[in-house]
PDB file of N, CA and C in Angstrom:
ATOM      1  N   UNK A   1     -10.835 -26.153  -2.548  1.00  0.00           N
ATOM      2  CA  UNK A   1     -11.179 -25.047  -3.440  1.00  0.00           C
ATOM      3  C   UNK A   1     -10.967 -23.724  -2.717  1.00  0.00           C
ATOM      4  N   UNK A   2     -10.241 -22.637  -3.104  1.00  0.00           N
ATOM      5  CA  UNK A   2      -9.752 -21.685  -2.482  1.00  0.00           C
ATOM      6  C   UNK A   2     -11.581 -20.739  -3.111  1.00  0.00           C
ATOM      7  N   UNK A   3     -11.473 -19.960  -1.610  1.00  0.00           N
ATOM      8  CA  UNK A   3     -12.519 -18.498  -1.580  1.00  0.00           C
ATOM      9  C   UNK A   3     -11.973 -17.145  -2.242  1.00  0.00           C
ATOM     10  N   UNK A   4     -10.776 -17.389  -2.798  1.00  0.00           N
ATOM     11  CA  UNK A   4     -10.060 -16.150  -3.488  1.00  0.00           C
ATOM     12  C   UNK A   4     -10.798 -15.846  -4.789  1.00  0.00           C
ATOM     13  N   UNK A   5     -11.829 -14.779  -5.197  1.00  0.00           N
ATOM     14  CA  UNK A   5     -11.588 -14.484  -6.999  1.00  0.00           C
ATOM     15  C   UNK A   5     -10.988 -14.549  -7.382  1.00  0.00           C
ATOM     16  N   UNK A   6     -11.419 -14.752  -8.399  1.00  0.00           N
ATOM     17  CA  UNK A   6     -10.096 -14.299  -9.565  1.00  0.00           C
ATOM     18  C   UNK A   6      -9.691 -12.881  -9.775  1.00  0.00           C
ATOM     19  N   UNK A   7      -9.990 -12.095  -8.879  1.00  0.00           N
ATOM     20  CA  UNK A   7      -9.228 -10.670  -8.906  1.00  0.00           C
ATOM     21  C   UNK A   7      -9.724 -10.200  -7.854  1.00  0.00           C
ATOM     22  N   UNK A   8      -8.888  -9.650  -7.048  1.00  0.00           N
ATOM     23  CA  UNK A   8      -8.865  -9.063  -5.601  1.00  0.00           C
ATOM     24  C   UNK A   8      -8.149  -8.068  -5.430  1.00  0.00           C
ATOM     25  N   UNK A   9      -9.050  -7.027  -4.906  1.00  0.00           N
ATOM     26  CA  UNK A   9      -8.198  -5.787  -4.473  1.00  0.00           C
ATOM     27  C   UNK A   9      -6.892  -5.935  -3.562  1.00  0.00           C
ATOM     28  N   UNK A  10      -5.919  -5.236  -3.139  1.00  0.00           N
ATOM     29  CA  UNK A  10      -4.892  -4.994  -2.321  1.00  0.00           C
ATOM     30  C   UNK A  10      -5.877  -4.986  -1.165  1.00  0.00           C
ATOM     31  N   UNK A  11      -6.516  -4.244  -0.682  1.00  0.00           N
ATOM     32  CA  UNK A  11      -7.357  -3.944   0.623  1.00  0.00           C
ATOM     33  C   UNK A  11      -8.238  -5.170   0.946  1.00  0.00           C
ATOM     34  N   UNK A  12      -8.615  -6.377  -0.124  1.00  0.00           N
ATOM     35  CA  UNK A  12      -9.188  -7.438  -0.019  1.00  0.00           C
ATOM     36  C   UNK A  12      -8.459  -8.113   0.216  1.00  0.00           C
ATOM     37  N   UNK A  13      -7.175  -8.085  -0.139  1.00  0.00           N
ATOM     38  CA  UNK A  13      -5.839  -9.093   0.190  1.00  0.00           C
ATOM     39  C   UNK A  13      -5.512  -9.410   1.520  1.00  0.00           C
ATOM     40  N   UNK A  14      -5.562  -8.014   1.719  1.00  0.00           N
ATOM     41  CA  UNK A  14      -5.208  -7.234   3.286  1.00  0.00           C
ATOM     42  C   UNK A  14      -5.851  -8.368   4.460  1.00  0.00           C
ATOM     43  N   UNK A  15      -7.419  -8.060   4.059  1.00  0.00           N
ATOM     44  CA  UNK A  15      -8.541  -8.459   4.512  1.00  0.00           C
ATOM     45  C   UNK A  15      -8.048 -10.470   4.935  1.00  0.00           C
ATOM     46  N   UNK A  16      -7.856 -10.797   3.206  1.00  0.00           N
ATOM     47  CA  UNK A  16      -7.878 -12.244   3.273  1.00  0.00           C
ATOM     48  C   UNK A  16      -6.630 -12.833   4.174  1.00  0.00           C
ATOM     49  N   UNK A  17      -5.297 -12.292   3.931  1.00  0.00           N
ATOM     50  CA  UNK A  17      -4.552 -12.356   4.970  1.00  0.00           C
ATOM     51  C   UNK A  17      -4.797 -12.639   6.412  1.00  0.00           C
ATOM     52  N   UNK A  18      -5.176 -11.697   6.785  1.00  0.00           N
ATOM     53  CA  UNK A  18      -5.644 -10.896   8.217  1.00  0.00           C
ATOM     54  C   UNK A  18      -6.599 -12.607   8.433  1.00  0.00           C
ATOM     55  N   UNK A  19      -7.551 -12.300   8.031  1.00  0.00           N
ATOM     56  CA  UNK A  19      -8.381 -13.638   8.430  1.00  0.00           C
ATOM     57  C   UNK A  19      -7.404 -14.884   8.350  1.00  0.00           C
ATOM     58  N   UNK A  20      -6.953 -15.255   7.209  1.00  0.00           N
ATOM     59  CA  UNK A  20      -6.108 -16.333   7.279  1.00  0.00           C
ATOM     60  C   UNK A  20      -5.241 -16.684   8.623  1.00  0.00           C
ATOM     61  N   UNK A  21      -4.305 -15.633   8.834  1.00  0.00           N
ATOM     62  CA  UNK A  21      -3.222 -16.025  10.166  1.00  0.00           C
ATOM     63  C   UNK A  21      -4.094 -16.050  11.163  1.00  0.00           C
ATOM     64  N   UNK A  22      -5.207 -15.411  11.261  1.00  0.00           N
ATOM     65  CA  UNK A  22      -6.254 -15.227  13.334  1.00  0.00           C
ATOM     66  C   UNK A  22      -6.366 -16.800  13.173  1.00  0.00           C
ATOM     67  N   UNK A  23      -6.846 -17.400  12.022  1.00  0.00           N
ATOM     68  CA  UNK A  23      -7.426 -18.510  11.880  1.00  0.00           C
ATOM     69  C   UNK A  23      -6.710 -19.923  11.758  1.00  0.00           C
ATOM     70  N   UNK A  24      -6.153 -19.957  10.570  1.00  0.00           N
ATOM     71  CA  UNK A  24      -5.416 -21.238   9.904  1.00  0.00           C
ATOM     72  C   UNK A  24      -3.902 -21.053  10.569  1.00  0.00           C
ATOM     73  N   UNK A  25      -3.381 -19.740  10.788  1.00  0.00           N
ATOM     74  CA  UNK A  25      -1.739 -19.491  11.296  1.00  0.00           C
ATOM     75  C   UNK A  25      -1.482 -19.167  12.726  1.00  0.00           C
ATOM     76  N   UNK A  26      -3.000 -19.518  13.273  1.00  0.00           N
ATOM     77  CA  UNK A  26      -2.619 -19.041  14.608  1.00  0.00           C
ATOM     78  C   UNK A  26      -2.896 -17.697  15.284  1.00  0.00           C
ATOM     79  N   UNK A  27      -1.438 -16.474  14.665  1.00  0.00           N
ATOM     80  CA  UNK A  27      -1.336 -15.746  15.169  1.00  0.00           C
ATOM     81  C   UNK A  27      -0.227 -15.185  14.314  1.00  0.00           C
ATOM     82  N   UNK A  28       0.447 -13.970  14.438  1.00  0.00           N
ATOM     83  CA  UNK A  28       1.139 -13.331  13.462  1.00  0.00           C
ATOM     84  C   UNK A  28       2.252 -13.624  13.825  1.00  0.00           C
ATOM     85  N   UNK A  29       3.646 -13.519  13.573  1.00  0.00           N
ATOM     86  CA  UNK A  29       4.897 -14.054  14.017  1.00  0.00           C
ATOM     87  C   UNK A  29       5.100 -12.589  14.020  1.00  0.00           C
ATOM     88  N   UNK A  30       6.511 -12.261  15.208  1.00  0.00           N
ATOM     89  CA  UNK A  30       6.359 -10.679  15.533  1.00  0.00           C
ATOM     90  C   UNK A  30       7.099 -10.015  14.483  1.00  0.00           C
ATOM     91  N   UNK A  31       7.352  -8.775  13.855  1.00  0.00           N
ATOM     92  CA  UNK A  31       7.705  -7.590  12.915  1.00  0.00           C
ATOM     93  C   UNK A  31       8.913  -8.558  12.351  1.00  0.00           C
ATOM     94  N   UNK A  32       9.510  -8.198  13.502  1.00  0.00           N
ATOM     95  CA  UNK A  32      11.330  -8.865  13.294  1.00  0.00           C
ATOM     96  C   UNK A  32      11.234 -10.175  12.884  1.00  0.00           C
ATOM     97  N   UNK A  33      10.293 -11.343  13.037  1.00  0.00           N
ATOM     98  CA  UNK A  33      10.593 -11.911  12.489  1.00  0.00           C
ATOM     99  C   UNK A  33       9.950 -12.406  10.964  1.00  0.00           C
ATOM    100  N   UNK A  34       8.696 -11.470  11.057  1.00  0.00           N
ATOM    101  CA  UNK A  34       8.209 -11.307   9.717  1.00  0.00           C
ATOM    102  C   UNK A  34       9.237 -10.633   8.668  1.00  0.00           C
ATOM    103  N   UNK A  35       9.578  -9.797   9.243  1.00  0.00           N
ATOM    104  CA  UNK A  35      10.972  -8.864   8.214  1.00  0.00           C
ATOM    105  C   UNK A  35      11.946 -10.151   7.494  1.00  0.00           C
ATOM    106  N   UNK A  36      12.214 -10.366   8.295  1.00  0.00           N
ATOM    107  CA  UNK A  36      13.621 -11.847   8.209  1.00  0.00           C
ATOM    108  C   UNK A  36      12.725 -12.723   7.417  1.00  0.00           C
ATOM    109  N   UNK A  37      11.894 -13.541   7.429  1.00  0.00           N
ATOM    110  CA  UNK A  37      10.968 -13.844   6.245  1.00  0.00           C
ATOM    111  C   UNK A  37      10.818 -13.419   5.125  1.00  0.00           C
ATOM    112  N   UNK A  38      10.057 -12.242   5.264  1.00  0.00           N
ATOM    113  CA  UNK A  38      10.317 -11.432   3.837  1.00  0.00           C
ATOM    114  C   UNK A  38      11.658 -11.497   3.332  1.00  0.00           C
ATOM    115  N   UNK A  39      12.948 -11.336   3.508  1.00  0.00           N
ATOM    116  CA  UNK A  39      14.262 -11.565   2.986  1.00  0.00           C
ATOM    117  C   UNK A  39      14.316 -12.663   2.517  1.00  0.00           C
ATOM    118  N   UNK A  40      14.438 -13.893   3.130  1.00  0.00           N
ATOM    119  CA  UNK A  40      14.250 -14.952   2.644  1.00  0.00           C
ATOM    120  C   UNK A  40      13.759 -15.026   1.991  1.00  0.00           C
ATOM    121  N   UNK A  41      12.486 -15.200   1.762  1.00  0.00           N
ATOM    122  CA  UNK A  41      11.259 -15.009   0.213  1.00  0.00           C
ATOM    123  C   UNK A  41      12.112 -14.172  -0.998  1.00  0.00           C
ATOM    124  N   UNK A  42      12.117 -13.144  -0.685  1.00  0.00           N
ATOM    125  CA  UNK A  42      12.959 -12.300  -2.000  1.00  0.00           C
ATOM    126  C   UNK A  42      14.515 -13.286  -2.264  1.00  0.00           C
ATOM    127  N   UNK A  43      15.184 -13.706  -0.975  1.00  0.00           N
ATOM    128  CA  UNK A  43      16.281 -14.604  -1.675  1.00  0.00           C
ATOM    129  C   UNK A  43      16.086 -15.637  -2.196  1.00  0.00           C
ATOM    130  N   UNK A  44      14.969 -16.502  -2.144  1.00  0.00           N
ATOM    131  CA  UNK A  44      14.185 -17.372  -3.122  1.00  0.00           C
ATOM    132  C   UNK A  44      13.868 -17.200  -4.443  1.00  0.00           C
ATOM    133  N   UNK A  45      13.564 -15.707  -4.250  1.00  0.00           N
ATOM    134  CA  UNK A  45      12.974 -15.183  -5.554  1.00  0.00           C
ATOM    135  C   UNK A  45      13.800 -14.947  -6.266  1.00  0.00           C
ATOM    136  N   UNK A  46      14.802 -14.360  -5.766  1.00  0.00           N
ATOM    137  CA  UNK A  46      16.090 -13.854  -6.409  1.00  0.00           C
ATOM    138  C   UNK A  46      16.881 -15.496  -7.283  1.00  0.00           C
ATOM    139  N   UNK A  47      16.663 -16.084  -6.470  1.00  0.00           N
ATOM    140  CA  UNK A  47      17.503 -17.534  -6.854  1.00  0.00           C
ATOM    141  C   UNK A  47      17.030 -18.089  -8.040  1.00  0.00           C
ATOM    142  N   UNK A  48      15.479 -17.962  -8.124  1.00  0.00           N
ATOM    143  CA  UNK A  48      15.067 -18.521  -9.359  1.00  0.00           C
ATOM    144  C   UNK A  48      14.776 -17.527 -10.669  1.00  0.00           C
ATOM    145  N   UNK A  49      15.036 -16.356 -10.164  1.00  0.00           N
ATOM    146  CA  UNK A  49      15.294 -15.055 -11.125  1.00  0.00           C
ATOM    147  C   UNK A  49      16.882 -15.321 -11.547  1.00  0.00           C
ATOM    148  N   UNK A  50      17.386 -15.546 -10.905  1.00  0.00           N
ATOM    149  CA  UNK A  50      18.642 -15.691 -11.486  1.00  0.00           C
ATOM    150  C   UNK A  50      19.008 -16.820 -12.290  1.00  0.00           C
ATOM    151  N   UNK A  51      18.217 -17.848 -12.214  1.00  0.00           N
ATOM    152  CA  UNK A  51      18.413 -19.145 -12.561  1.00  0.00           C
ATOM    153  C   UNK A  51      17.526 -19.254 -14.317  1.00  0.00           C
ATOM    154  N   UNK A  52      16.907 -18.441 -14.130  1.00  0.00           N
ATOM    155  CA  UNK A  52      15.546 -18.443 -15.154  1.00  0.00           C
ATOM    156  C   UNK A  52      16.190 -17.168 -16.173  1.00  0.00           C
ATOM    157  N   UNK A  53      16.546 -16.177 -16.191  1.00  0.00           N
ATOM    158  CA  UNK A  53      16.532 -15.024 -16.728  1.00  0.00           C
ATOM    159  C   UNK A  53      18.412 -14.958 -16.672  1.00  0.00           C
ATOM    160  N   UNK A  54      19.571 -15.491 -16.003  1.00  0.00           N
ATOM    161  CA  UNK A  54      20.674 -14.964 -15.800  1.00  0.00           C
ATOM    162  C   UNK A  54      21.335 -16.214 -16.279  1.00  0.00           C
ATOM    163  N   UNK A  55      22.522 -16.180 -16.039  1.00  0.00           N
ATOM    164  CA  UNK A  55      23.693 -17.251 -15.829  1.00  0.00           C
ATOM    165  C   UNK A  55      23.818 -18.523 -15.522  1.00  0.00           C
ATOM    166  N   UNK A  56      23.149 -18.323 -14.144  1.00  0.00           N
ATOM    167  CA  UNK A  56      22.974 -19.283 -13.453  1.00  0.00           C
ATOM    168  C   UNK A  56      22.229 -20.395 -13.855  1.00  0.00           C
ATOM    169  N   UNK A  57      22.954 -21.987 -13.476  1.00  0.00           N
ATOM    170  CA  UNK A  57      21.537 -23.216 -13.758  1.00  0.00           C
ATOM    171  C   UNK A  57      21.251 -23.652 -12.909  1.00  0.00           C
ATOM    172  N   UNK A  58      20.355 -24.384 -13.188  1.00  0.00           N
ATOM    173  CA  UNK A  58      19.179 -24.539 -11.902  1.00  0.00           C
ATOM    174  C   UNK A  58      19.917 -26.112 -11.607  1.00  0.00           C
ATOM    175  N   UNK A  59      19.946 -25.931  -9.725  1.00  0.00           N
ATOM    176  CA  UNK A  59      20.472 -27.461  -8.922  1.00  0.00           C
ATOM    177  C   UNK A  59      19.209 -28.244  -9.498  1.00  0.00           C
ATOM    178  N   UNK A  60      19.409 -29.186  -8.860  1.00  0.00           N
ATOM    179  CA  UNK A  60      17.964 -30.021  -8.422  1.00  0.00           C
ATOM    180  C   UNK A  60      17.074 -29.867  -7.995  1.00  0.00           C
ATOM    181  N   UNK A  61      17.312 -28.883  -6.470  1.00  0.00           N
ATOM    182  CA  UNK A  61      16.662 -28.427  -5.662  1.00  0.00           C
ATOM    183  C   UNK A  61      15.965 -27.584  -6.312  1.00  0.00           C
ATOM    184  N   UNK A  62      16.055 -26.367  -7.080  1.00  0.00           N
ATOM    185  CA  UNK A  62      15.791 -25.240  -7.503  1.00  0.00           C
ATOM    186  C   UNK A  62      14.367 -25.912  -8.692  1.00  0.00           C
ATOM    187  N   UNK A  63      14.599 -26.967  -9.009  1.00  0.00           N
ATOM    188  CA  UNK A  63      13.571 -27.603 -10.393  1.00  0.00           C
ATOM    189  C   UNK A  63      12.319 -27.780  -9.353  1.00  0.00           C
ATOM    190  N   UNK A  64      11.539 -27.197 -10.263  1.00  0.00           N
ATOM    191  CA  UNK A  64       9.835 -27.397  -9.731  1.00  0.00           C
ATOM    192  C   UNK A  64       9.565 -25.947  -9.463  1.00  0.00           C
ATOM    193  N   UNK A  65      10.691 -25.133  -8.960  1.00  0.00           N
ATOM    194  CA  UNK A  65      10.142 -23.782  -8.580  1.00  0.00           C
ATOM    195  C   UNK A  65       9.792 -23.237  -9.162  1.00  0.00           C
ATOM    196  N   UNK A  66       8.098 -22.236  -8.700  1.00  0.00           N
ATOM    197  CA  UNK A  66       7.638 -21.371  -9.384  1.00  0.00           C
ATOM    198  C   UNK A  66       7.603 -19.904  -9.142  1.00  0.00           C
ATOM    199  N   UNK A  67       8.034 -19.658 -10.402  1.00  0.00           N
ATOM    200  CA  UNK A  67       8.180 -18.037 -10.402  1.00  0.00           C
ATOM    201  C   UNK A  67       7.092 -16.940  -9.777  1.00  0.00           C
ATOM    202  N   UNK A  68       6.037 -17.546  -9.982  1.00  0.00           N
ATOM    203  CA  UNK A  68       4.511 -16.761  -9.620  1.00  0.00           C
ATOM    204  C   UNK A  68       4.567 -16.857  -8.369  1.00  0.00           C
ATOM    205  N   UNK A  69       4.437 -18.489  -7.700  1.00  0.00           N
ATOM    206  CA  UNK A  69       4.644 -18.909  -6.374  1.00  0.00           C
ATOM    207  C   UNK A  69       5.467 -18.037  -5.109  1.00  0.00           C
ATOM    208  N   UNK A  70       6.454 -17.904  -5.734  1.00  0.00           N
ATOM    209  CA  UNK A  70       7.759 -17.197  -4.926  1.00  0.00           C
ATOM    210  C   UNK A  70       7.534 -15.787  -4.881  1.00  0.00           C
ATOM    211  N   UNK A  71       6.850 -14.898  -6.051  1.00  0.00           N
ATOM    212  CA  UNK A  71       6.411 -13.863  -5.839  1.00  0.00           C
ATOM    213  C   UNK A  71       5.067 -13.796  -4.892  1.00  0.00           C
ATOM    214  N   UNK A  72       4.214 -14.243  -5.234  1.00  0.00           N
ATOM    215  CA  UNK A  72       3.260 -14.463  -4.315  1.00  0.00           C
ATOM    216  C   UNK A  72       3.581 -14.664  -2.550  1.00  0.00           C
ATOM    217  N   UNK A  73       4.749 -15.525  -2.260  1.00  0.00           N
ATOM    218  CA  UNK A  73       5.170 -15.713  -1.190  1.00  0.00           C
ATOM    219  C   UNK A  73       5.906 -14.127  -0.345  1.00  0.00           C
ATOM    220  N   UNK A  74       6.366 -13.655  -1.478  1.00  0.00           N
ATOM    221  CA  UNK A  74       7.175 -12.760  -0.922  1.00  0.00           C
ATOM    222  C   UNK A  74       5.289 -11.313  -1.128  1.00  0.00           C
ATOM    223  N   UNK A  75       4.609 -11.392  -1.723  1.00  0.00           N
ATOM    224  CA  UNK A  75       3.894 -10.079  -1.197  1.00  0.00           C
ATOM    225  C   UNK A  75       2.985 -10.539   0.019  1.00  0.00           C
ATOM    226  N   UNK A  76       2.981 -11.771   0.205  1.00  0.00           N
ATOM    227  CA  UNK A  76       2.073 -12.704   1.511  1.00  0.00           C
ATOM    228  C   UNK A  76       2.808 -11.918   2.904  1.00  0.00           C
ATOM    229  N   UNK A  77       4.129 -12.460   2.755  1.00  0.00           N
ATOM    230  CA  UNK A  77       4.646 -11.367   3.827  1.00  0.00           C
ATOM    231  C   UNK A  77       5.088  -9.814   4.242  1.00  0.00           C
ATOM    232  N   UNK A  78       4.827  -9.138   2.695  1.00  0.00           N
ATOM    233  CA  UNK A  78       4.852  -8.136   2.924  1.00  0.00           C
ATOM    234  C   UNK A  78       3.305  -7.341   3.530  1.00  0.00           C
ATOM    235  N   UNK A  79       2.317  -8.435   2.918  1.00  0.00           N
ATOM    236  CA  UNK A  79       0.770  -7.962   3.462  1.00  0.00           C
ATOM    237  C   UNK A  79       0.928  -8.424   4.734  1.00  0.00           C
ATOM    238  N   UNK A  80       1.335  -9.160   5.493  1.00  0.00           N
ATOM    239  CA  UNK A  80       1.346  -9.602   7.070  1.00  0.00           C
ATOM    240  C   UNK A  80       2.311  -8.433   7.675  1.00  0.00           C
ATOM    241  N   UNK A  81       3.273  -7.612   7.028  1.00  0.00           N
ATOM    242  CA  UNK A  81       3.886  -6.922   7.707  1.00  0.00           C
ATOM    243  C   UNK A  81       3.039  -5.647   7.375  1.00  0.00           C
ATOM    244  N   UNK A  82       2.339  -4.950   6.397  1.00  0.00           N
ATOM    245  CA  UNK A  82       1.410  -4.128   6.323  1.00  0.00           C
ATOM    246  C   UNK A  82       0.400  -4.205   7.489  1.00  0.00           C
ATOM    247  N   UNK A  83       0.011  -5.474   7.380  1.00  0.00           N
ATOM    248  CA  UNK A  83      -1.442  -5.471   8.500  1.00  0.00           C
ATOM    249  C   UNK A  83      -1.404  -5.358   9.966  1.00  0.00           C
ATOM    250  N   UNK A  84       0.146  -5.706  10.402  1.00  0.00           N
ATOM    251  CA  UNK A  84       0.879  -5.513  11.938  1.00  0.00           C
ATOM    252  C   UNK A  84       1.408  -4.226  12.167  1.00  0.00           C
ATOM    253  N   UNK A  85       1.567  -3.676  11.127  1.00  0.00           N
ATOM    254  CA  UNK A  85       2.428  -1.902  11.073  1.00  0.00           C
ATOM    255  C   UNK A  85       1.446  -1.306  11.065  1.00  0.00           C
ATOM    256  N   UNK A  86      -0.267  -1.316  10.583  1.00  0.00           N
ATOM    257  CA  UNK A  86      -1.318  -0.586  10.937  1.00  0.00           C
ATOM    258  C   UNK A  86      -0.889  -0.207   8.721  1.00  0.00           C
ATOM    259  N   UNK A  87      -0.666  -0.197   7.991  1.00  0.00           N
ATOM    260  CA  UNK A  87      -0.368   0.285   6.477  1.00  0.00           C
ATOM    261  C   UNK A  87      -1.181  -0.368   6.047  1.00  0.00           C
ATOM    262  N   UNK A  88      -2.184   0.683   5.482  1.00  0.00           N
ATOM    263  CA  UNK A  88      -2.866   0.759   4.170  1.00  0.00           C
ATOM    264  C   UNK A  88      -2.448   0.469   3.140  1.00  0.00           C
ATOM    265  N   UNK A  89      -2.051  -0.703   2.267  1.00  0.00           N
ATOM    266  CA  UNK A  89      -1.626  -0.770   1.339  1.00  0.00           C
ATOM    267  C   UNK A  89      -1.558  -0.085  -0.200  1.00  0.00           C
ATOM    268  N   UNK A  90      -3.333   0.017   0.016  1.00  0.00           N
ATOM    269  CA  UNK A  90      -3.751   0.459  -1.079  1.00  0.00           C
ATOM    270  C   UNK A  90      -3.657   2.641  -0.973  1.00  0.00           C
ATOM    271  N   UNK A  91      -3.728   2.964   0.013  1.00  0.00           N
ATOM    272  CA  UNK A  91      -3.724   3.890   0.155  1.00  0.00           C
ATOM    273  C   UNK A  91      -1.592   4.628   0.021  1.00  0.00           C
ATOM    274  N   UNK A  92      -0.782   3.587   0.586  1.00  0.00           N
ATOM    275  CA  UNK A  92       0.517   3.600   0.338  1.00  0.00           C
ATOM    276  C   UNK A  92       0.623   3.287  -0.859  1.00  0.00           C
ATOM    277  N   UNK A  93       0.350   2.672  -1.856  1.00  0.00           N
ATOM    278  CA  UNK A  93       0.301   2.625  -3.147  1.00  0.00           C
ATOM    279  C   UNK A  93       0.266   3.968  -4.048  1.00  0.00           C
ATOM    280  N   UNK A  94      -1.020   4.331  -3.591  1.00  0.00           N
ATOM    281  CA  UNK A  94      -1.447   6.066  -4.327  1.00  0.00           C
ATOM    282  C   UNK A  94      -0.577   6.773  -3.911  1.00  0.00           C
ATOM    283  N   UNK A  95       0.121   7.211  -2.619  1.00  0.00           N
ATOM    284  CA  UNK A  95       0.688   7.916  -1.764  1.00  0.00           C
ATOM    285  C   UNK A  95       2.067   7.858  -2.762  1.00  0.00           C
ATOM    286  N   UNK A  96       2.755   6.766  -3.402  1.00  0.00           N
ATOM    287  CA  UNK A  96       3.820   6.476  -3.999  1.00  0.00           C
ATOM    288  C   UNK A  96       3.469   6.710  -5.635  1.00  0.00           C
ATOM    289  N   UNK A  97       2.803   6.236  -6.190  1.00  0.00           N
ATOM    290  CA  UNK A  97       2.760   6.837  -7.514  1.00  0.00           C
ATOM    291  C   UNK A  97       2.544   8.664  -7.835  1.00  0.00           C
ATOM    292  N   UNK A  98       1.602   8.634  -6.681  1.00  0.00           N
ATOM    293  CA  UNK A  98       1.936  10.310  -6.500  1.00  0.00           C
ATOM    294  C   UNK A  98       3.437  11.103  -6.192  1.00  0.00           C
ATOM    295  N   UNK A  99       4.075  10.278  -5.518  1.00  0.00           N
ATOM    296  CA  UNK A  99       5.443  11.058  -5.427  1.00  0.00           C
ATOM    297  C   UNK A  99       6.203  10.817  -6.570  1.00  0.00           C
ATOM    298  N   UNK A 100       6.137   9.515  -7.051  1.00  0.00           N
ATOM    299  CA  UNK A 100       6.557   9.001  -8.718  1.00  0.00           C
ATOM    300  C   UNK A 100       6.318   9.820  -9.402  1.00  0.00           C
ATOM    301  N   UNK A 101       5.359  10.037  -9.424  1.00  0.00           N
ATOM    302  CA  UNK A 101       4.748  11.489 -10.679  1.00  0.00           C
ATOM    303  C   UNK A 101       5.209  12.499 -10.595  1.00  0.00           C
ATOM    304  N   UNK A 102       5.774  13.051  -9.160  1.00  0.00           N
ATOM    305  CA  UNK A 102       6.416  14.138  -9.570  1.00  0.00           C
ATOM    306  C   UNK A 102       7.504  13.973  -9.425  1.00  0.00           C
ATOM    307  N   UNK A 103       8.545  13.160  -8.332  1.00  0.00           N
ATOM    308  CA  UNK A 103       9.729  13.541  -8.522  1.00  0.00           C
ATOM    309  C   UNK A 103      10.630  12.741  -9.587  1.00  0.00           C
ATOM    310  N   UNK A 104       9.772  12.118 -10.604  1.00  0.00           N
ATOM    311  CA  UNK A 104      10.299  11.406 -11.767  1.00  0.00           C
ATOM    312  C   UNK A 104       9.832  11.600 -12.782  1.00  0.00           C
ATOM    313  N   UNK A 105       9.050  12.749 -12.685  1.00  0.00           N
ATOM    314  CA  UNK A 105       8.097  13.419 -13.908  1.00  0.00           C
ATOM    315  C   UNK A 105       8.877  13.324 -14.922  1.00  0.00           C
ATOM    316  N   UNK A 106      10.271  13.789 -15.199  1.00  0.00           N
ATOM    317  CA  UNK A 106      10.862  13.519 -16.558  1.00  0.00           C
ATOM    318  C   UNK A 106      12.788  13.047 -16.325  1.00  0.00           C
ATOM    319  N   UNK A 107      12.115  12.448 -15.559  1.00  0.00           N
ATOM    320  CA  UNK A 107      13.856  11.657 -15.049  1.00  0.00           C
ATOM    321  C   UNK A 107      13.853  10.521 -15.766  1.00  0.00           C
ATOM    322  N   UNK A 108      13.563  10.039 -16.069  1.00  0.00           N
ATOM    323  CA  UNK A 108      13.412   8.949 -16.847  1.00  0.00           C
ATOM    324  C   UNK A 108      13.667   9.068 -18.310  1.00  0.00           C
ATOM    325  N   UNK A 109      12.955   9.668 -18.576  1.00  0.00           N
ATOM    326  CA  UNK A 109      12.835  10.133 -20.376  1.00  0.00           C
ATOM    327  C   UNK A 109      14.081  11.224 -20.343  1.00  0.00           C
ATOM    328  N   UNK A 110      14.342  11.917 -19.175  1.00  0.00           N
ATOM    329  CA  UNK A 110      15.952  12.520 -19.894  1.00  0.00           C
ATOM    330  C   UNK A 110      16.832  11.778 -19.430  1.00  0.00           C
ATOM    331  N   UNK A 111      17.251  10.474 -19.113  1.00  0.00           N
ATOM    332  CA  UNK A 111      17.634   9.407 -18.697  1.00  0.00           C
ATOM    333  C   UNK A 111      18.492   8.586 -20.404  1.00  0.00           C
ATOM    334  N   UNK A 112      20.118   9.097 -21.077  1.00  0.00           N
ATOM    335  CA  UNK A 112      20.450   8.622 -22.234  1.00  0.00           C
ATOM    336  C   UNK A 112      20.982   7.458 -21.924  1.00  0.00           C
ATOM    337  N   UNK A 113      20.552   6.378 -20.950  1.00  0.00           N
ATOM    338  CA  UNK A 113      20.908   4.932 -20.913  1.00  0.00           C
ATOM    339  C   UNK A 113      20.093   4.427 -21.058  1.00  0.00           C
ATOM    340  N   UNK A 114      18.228   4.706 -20.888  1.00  0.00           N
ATOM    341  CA  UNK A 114      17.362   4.446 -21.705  1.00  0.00           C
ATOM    342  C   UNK A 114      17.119   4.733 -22.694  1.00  0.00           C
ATOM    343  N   UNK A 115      17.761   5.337 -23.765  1.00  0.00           N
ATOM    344  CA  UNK A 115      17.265   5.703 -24.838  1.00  0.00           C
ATOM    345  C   UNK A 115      17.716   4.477 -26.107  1.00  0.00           C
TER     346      UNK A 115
END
């Protein structure tokens, strides 16, 4: 039975992470090779995004995969590379919708390929 709520902050994530690898993972695997991970994960993700939503059909291999799963995998390592870089997630979050807000304040909506 997992200790996760059913809804957890980014900064609780942070938290649950962090405990997880001291504990169950050992120890953190270093930047570089957390980075190279994260790629992988997104080319996973990408594979069954493409397979699910595009062109592409799914091998053998590819059946069983979950879409949630693979996303989940890929923000697991982006929170292990947050928590080794010293990044606030939740605070880089605000930091980015704030620049969203302004330097896309109306780029979007005068944007005639969305319309």
């Amino acid at each position: 039975m997992s200790e996760i709520k059913s809804e957890i902050s980014i900064a609780e994530a942070q938290e649950l992470v962090d405990k997880w690898i001291k504990t169950v993972g050992v120890r953190y695997f270093n930047e570089l090779t957390n980075m190279t991970i994260l790629m992988e994960e997104v080319g996973e993700l990408a594979r069954i995004m493409a397979r699910t939503y595009g062109e592409q059909s799914f091998k053998e291999s590819d059946k069983g995969k979950n879409l949630g799963d693979e996303m989940a995998d890929v923000l697991w390592v982006l929170i292990c590379l947050a928590n080794q870089t010293g990044v606030d997630l939740t605070e880089a979050l605000r930091r980015n919708f704030d620049k969203k807000n302004i330097r896309d304040k109306d780029r979007h909506r005068n944007n005639e390929k969305l319309k």
